[in-house]
Protein backbone atom coordinates (compact mmCIF):
# COMPACT_ATOMS: atom_id res chain seq x y z
CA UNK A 1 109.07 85.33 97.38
CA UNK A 2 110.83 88.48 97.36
CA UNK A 3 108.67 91.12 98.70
CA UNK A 4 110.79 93.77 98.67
CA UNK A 5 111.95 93.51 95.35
CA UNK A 6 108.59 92.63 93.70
CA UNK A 7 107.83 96.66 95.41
CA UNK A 8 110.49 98.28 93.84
CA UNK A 9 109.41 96.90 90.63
CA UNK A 10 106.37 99.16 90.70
CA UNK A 11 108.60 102.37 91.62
CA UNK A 12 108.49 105.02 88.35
CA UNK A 13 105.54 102.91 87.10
CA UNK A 14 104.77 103.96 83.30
CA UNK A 15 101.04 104.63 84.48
CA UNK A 16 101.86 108.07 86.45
CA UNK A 17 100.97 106.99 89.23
CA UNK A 18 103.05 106.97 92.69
CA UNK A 19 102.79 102.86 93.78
CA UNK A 20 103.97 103.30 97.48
CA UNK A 21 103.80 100.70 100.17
CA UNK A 22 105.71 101.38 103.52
CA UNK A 23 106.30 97.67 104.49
CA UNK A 24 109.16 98.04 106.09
CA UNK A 25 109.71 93.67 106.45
CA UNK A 26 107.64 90.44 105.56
CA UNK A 27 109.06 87.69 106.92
CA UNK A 28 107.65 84.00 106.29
CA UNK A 29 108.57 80.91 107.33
CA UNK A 30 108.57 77.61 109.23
CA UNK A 31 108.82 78.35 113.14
CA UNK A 32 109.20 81.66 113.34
CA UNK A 33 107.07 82.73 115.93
CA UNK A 34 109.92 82.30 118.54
CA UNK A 35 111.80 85.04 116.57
CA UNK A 36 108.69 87.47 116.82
CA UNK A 37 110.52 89.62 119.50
CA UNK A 38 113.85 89.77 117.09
CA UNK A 39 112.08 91.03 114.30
CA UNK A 40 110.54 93.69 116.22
CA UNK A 41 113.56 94.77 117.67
CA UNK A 42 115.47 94.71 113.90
CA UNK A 43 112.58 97.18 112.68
CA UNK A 44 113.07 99.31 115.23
CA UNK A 45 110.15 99.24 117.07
CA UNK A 46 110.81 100.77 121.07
CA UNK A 47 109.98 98.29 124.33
CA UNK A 48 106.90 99.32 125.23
CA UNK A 49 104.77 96.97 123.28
CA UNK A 50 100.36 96.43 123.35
CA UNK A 51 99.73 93.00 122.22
CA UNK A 52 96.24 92.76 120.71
CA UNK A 53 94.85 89.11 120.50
CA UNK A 54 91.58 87.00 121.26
CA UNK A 55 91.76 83.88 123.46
CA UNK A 56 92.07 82.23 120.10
CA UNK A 57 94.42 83.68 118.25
CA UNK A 58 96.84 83.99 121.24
CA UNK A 59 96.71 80.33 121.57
CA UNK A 60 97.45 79.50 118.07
CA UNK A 61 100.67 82.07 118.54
CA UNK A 62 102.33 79.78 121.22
CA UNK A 63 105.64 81.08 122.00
CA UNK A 64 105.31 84.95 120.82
CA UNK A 65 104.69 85.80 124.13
CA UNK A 66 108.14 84.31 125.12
CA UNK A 67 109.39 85.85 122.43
CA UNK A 68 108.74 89.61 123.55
CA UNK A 69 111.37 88.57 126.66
CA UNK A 70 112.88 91.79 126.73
CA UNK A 71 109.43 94.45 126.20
CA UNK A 72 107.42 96.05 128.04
CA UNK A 73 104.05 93.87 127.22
CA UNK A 74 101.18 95.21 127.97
CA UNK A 75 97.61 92.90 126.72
CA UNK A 76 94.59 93.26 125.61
CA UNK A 77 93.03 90.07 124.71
CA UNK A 78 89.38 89.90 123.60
CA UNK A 79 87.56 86.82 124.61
CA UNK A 80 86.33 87.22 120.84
CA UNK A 81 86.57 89.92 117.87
CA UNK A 82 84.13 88.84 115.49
CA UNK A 83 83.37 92.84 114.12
CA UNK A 84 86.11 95.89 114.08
CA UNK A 85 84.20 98.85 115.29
CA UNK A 86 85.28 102.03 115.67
CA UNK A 87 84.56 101.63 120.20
CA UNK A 88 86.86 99.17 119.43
CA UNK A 89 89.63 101.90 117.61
CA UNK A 90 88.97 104.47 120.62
CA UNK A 91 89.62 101.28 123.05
CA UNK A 92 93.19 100.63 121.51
CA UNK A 93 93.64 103.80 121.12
CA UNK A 94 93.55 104.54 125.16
CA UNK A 95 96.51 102.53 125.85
CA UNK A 96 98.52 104.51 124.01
CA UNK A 97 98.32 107.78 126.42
CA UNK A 98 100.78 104.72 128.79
CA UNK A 99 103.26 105.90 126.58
CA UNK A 100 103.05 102.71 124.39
CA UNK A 101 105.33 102.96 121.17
CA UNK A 102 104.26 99.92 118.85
CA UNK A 103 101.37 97.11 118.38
CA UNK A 104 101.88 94.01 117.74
CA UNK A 105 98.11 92.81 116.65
CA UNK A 106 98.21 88.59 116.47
CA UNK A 107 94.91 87.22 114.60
CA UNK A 108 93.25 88.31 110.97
CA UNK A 109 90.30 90.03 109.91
CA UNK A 110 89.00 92.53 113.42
CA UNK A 111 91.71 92.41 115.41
CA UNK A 112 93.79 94.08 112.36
CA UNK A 113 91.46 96.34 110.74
CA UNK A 114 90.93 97.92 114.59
CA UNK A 115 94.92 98.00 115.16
CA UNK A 116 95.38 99.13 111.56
CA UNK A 117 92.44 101.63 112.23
CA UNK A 118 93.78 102.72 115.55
CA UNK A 119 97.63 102.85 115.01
CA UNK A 120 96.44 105.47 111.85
CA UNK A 121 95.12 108.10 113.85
CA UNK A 122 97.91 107.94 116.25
CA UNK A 123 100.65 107.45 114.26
CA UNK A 124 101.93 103.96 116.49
CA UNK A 125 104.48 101.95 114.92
CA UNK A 126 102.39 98.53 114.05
CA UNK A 127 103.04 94.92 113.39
CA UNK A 128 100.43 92.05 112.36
CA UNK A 129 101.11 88.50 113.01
CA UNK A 130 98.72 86.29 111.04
CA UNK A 131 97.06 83.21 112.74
CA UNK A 132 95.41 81.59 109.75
CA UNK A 133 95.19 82.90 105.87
CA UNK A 134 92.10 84.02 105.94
CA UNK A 135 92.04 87.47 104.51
CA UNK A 136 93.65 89.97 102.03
CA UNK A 137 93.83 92.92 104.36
CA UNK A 138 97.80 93.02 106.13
CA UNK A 139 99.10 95.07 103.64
CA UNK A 140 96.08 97.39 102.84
CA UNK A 141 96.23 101.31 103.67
CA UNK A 142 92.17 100.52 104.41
CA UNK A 143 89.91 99.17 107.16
CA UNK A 144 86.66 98.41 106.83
CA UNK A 145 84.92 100.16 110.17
CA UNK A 146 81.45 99.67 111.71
CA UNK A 147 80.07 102.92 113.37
CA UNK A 148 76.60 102.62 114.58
CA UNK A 149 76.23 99.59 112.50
CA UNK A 150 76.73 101.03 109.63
CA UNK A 151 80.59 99.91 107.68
CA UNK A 152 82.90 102.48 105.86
CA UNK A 153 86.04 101.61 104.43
CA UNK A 154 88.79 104.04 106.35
CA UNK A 155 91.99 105.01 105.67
CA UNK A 156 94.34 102.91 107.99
CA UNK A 157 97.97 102.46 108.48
CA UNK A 158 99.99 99.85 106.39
CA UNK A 159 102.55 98.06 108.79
CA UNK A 160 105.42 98.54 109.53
CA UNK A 161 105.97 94.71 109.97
CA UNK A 162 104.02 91.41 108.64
CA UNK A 163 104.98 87.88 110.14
CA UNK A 164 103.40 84.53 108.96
CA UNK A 165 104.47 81.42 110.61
CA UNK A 166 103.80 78.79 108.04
CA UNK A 167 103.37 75.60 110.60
CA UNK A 168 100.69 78.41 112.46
CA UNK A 169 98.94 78.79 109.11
CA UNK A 170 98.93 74.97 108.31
CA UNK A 171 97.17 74.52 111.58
CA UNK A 172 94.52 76.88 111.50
CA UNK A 173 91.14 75.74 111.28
CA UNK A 174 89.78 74.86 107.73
CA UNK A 175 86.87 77.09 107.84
CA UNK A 176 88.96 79.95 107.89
CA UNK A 177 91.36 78.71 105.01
CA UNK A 178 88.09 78.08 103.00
CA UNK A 179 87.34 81.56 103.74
CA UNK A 180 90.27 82.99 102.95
CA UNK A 181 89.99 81.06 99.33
CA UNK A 182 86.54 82.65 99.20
CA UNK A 183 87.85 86.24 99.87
CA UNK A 184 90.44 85.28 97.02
CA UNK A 185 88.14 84.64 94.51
CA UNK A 186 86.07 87.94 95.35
CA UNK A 187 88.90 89.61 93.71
CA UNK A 188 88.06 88.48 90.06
CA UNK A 189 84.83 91.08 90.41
CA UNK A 190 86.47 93.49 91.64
CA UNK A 191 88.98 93.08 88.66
CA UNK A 192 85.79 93.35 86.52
CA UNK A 193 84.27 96.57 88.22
CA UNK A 194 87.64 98.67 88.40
CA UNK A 195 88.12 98.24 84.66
CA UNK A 196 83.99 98.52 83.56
CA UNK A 197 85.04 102.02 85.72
CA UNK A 198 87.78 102.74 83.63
CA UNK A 199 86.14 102.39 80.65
CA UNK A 200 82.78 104.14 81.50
CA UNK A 201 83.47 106.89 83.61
CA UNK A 202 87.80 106.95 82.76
CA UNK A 203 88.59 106.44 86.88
CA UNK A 204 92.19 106.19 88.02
CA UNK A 205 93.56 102.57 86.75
CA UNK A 206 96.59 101.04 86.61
CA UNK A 207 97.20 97.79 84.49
CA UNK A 208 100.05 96.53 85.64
CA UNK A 209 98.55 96.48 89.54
CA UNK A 210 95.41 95.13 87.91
CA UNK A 211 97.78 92.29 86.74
CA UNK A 212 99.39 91.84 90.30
CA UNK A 213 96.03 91.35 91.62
CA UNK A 214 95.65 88.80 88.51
CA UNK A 215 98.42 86.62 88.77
CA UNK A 216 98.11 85.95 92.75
CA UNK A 217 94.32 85.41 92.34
CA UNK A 218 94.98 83.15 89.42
CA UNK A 219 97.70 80.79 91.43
CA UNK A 220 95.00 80.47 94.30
CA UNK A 221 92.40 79.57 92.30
CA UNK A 222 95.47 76.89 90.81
CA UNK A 223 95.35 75.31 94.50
CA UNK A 224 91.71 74.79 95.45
CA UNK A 225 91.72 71.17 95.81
CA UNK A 226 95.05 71.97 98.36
CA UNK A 227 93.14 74.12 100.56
CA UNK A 228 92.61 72.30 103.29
CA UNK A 229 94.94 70.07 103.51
CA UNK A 230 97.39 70.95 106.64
CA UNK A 231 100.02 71.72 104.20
CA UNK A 232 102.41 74.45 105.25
CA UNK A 233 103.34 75.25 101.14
CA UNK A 234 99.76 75.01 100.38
CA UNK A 235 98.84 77.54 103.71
CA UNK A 236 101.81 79.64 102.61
CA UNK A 237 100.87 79.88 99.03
CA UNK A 238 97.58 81.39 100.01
CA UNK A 239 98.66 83.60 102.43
CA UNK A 240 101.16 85.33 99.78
CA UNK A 241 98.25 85.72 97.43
CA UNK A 242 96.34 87.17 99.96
CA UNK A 243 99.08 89.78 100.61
CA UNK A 244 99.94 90.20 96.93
CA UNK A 245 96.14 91.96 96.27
CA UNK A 246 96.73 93.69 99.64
CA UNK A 247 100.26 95.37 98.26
CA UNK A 248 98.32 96.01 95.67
CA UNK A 249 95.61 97.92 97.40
CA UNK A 250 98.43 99.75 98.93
CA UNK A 251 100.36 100.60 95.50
CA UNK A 252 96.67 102.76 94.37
CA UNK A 253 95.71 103.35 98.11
CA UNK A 254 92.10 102.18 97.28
CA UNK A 255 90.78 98.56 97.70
CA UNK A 256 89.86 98.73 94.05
CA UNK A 257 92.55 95.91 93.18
CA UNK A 258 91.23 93.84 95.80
CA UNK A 259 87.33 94.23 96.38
CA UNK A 260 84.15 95.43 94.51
CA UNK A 261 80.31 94.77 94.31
CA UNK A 262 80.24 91.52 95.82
CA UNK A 263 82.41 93.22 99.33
CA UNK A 264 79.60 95.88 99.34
CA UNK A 265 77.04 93.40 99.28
CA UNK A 266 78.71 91.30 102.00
CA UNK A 267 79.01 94.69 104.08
CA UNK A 268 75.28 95.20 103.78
CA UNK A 269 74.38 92.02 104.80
CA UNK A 270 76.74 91.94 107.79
CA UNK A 271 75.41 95.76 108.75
CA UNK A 272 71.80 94.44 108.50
CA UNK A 273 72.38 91.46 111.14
CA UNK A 274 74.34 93.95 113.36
CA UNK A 275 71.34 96.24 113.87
CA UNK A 276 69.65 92.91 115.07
CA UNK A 277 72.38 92.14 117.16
CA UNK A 278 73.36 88.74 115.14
CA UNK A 279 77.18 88.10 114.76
CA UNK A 280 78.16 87.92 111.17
CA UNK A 281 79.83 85.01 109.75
CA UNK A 282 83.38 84.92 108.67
CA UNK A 283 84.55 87.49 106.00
CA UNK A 284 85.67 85.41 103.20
CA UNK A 285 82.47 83.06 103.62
CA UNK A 286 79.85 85.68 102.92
CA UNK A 287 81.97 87.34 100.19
CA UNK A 288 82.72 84.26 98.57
CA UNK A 289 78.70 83.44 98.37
CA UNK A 290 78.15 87.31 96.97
CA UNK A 291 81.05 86.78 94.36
CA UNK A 292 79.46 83.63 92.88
CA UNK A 293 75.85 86.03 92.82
CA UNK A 294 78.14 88.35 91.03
CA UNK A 295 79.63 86.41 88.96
CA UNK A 296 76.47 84.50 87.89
CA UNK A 297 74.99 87.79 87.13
CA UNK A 298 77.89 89.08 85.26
CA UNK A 299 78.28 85.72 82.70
CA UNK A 300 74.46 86.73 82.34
CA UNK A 301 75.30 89.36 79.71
CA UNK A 302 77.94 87.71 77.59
CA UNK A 303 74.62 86.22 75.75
CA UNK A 304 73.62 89.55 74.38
CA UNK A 305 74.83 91.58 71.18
CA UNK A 306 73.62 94.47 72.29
CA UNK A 307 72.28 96.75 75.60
CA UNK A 308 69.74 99.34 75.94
CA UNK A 309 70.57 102.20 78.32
CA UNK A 310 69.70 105.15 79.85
CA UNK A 311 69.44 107.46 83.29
CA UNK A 312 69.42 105.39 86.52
CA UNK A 313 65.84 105.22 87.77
CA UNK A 314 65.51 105.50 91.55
CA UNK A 315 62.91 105.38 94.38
CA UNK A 316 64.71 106.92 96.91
CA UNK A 317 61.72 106.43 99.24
CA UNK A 318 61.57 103.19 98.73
CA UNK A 319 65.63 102.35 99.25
CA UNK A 320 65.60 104.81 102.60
CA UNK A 321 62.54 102.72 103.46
CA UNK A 322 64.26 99.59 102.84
CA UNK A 323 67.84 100.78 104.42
CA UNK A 324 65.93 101.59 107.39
CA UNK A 325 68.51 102.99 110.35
CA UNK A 326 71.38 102.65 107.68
CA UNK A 327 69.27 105.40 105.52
CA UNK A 328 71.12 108.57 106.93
CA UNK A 329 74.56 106.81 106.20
CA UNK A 330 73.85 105.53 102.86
CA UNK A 331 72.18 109.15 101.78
CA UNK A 332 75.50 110.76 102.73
CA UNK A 333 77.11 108.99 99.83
CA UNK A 334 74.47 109.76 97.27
CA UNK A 335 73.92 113.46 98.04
CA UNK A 336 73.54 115.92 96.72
CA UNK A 337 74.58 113.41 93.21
CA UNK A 338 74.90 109.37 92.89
CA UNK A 339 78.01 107.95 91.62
CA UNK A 340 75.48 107.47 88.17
CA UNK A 341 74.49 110.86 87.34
CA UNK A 342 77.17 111.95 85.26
CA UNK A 343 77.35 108.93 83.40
CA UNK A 344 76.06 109.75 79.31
CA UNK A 345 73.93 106.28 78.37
CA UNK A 346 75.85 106.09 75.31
CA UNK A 347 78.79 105.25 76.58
CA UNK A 348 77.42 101.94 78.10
CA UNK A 349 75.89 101.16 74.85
CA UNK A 350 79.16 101.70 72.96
CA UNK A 351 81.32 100.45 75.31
CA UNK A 352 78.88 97.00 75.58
CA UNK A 353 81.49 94.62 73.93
CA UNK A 354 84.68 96.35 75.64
CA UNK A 355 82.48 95.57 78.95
CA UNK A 356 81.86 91.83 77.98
CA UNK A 357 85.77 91.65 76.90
CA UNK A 358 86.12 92.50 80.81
CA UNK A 359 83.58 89.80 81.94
CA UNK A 360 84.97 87.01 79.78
CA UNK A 361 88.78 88.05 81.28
CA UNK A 362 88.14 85.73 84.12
CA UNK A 363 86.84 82.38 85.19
CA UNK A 364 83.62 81.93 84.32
CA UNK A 365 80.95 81.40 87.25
CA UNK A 366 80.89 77.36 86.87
CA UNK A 367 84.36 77.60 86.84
CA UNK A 368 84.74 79.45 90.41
CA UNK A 369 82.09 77.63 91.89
CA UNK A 370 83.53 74.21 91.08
CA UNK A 371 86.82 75.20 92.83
CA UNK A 372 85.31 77.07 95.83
CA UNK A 373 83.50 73.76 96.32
CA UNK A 374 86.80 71.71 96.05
CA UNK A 375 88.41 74.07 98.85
CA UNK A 376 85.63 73.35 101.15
CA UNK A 377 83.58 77.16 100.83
CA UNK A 378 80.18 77.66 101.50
CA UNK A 379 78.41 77.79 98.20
CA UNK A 380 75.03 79.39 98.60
CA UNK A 381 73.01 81.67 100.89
CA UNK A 382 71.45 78.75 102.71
CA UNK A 383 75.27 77.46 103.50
CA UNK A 384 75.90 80.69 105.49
CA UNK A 385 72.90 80.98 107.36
CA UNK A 386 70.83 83.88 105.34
CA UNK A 387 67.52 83.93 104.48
CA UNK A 388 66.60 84.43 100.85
CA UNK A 389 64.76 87.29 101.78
CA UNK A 390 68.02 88.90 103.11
CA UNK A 391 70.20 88.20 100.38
CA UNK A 392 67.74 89.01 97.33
CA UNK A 393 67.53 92.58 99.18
CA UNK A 394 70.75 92.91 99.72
CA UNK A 395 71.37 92.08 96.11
CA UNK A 396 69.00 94.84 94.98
CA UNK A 397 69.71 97.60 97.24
CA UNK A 398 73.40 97.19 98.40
CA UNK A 399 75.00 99.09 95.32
CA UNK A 400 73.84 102.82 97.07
CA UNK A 401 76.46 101.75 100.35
CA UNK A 402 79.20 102.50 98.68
CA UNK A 403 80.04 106.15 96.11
CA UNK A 404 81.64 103.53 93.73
CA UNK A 405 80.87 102.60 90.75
CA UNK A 406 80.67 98.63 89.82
CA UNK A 407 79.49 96.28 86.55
CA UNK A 408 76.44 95.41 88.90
CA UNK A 409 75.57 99.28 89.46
CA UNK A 410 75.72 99.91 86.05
CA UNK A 411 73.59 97.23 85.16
CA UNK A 412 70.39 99.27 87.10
CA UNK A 413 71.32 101.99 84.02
CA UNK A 414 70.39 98.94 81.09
CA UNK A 415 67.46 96.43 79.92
CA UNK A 416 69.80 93.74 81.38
CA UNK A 417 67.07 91.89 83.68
CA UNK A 418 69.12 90.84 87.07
CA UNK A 419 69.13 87.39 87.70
CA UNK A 420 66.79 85.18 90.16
CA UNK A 421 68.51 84.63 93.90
């Protein structure tokens, strides 16, 4: 695939908006981990180098250190990086007063969002080297951050560099390509929530990203029976999907294209086990069990003719109550309004079969579920280790983490009952 071209497609777009994204090179391919140190050295980044890794990750990357023959490498390699925090982004950040001029961050999911996090604020040239396909995030201009356990989705830098070696992929544990099939499908809710936005409260949209977002979600879903299989098509297949949604997150500089409700419930959940010092599961595993909530709860209205709606009713007592230490955070994003307040009623009740148009413009929920459980996802709430408890709280209460509006938010303005977790 053609990366650069497919961004200069988007260039003048008819929607008015500016569709930017600043990766300077992608490169993909069989065995290229020995050429890491080339690459770098083509996209001008200087000799003194931080590589960012865990035990893990650096061992799945054999050779890149080899590779760097030639820089200035200094390490840091985490026995483990299960959560990006932002002690984490200061920690990164100290190496660069050694005069360090680029980071080359090898693993997914923390050890990115931290680098991408930390080479932001400090304007480092960066480059991510992905270890399995397990995530949508290497091209995004945001990183989800936890600061005193509560997670905020930051501005963070794009990179300057991406590199995938497809045999590396192939090999990479299946959990994580099952999770990165789960993060995948999260992105046919968000599809749903940015245009249920659009059409309620007229919020920034572009079709033709929403379509990008579309298409590589769409061929994913087309392989779930490949998935984990140590195919290095199949691995590189999903890892260009993944990076399609996150160009697209770049192109509107939002995660709209690529996450909505069912990330925000995922966040609470994780934030909730952090203040009792549990370590969450894999990304794409929790997100994949909220989308099929969300999804499940979204087919629930294509049985109606017609919704009944009005003001959002809340018991602020009882969510601060029920947020507990995460109160303070989440009342930040709801005061002195909520993201609801200026919505008219009316507008939900006359938009109700636009809205269902939305719903019934992706798979439907036994659809998703049969090919999460051909590409070896965890399914329910038991599968990843939550307590029903947990999750039906989290299902209730997670909409107020976020100043975003979503289908599932919109449904606490309507008679729509929510459905039984």
């Amino acid at each position: 695939m053609d990366f650069g071209q497919l961004i200069k497609q988007y260039e003048n777009c008819p929607c008015g908006q500016k569709h930017q994204c600043l990766i300077g090179d992608i490169c993909i391919g069989s065995g290229i981990t020995a050429d890491v140190g080339r690459i770098l050295e083509e996209n001008g980044f200087g000799k003194s180098l931080l590589l960012v890794a865990d035990e893990t990750t650096l061992s799945a990357a054999e050779g890149i250190e080899k590779s760097l023959n030639g820089f200035r490498v200094t390490k840091h390699i985490y026995p483990t990086l299960r959560v990006a925090t932002m002690t984490e982004v200061r920690r990164i950040k100290s190496y660069f007063e050694q005069g360090i001029e680029g980071v080359l961050a090898v693993g997914t999911g923390s050890i990115h969002d931290t680098c991408r996090k930390a080479c932001a604020e400090a304007d480092k040239k960066l480059c991510l080297y992905a270890t399995a396909p397990s995530m949508d995030g290497f091209a995004s201009y945001s990183a989800p951050i936890v600061d005193h356990n509560f997670k905020i989705t930051y501005e963070a830098k794009c990179p300057e560099v991406i590199i995938a070696d497809t045999a590396v992929l192939a090999r990479s544990p299946v959990e994580l390509k099952s999770a990165g099939f789960g993060d995948m499908m999260a992105k046919y809710v968000a599809l749903i929530d940015w245009q249920v936005s659009r059409l309620i409260t007229g919020e920034s949209y572009c079709s033709r990203v929403a379509a990008l977002t579309a298409k590589a979600t769409n061929t994913v879903f087309s392989m779930a029976d490949k998935v984990t299989a140590e195919s290095e098509e199949g691995a590189k297949k999903i890892f260009e999907g993944l990076l399609l949604t996150g160009i697209a997150m770049s192109f509107t500089k939002t995660s709209r294209p690529g996450s909505g409700t069912e990330h925000i419930m995922a966040h609470y959940v994780e934030c909730k086990e952090l203040i009792e010092n549990k370590v969450p599961n894999y990304h794409g595993e929790d997100v994949g069990v909220m989308t099929l909530l969300m999804l499940k709860q979204y087919d629930s209205i294509l049985a109606r003719d017609s919704v009944t709606a009005f003001p959002e009713r809340n018991d602020w007592e009882d969510i601060k109550k029920t947020y507990g230490a995460l109160a303070p955070d989440m009342m930040k994003l709801n005061t002195p309004d909520t993201i609801t307040d200026g919505i008219d009623p009316t507008l939900i009740e006359k938009n109700f079969s636009a809205i269902k148009d939305v719903v019934r413009s992706v798979p439907r929920y036994e659809e998703v579920y049969a090919a999460m459980k051909k590409a070896g996802c965890k399914l329910t709430y038991k599968d990843i280790g939550k307590s029903r408890e947990l999750i039906k709280e989290a299902f209730y209460y997670h909409p107020y983490m976020r100043r975003r509006l979503s289908l599932r938010r919109l449904i606490n303005m309507t008679d729509i009952p929510l459905i039984e977790i």
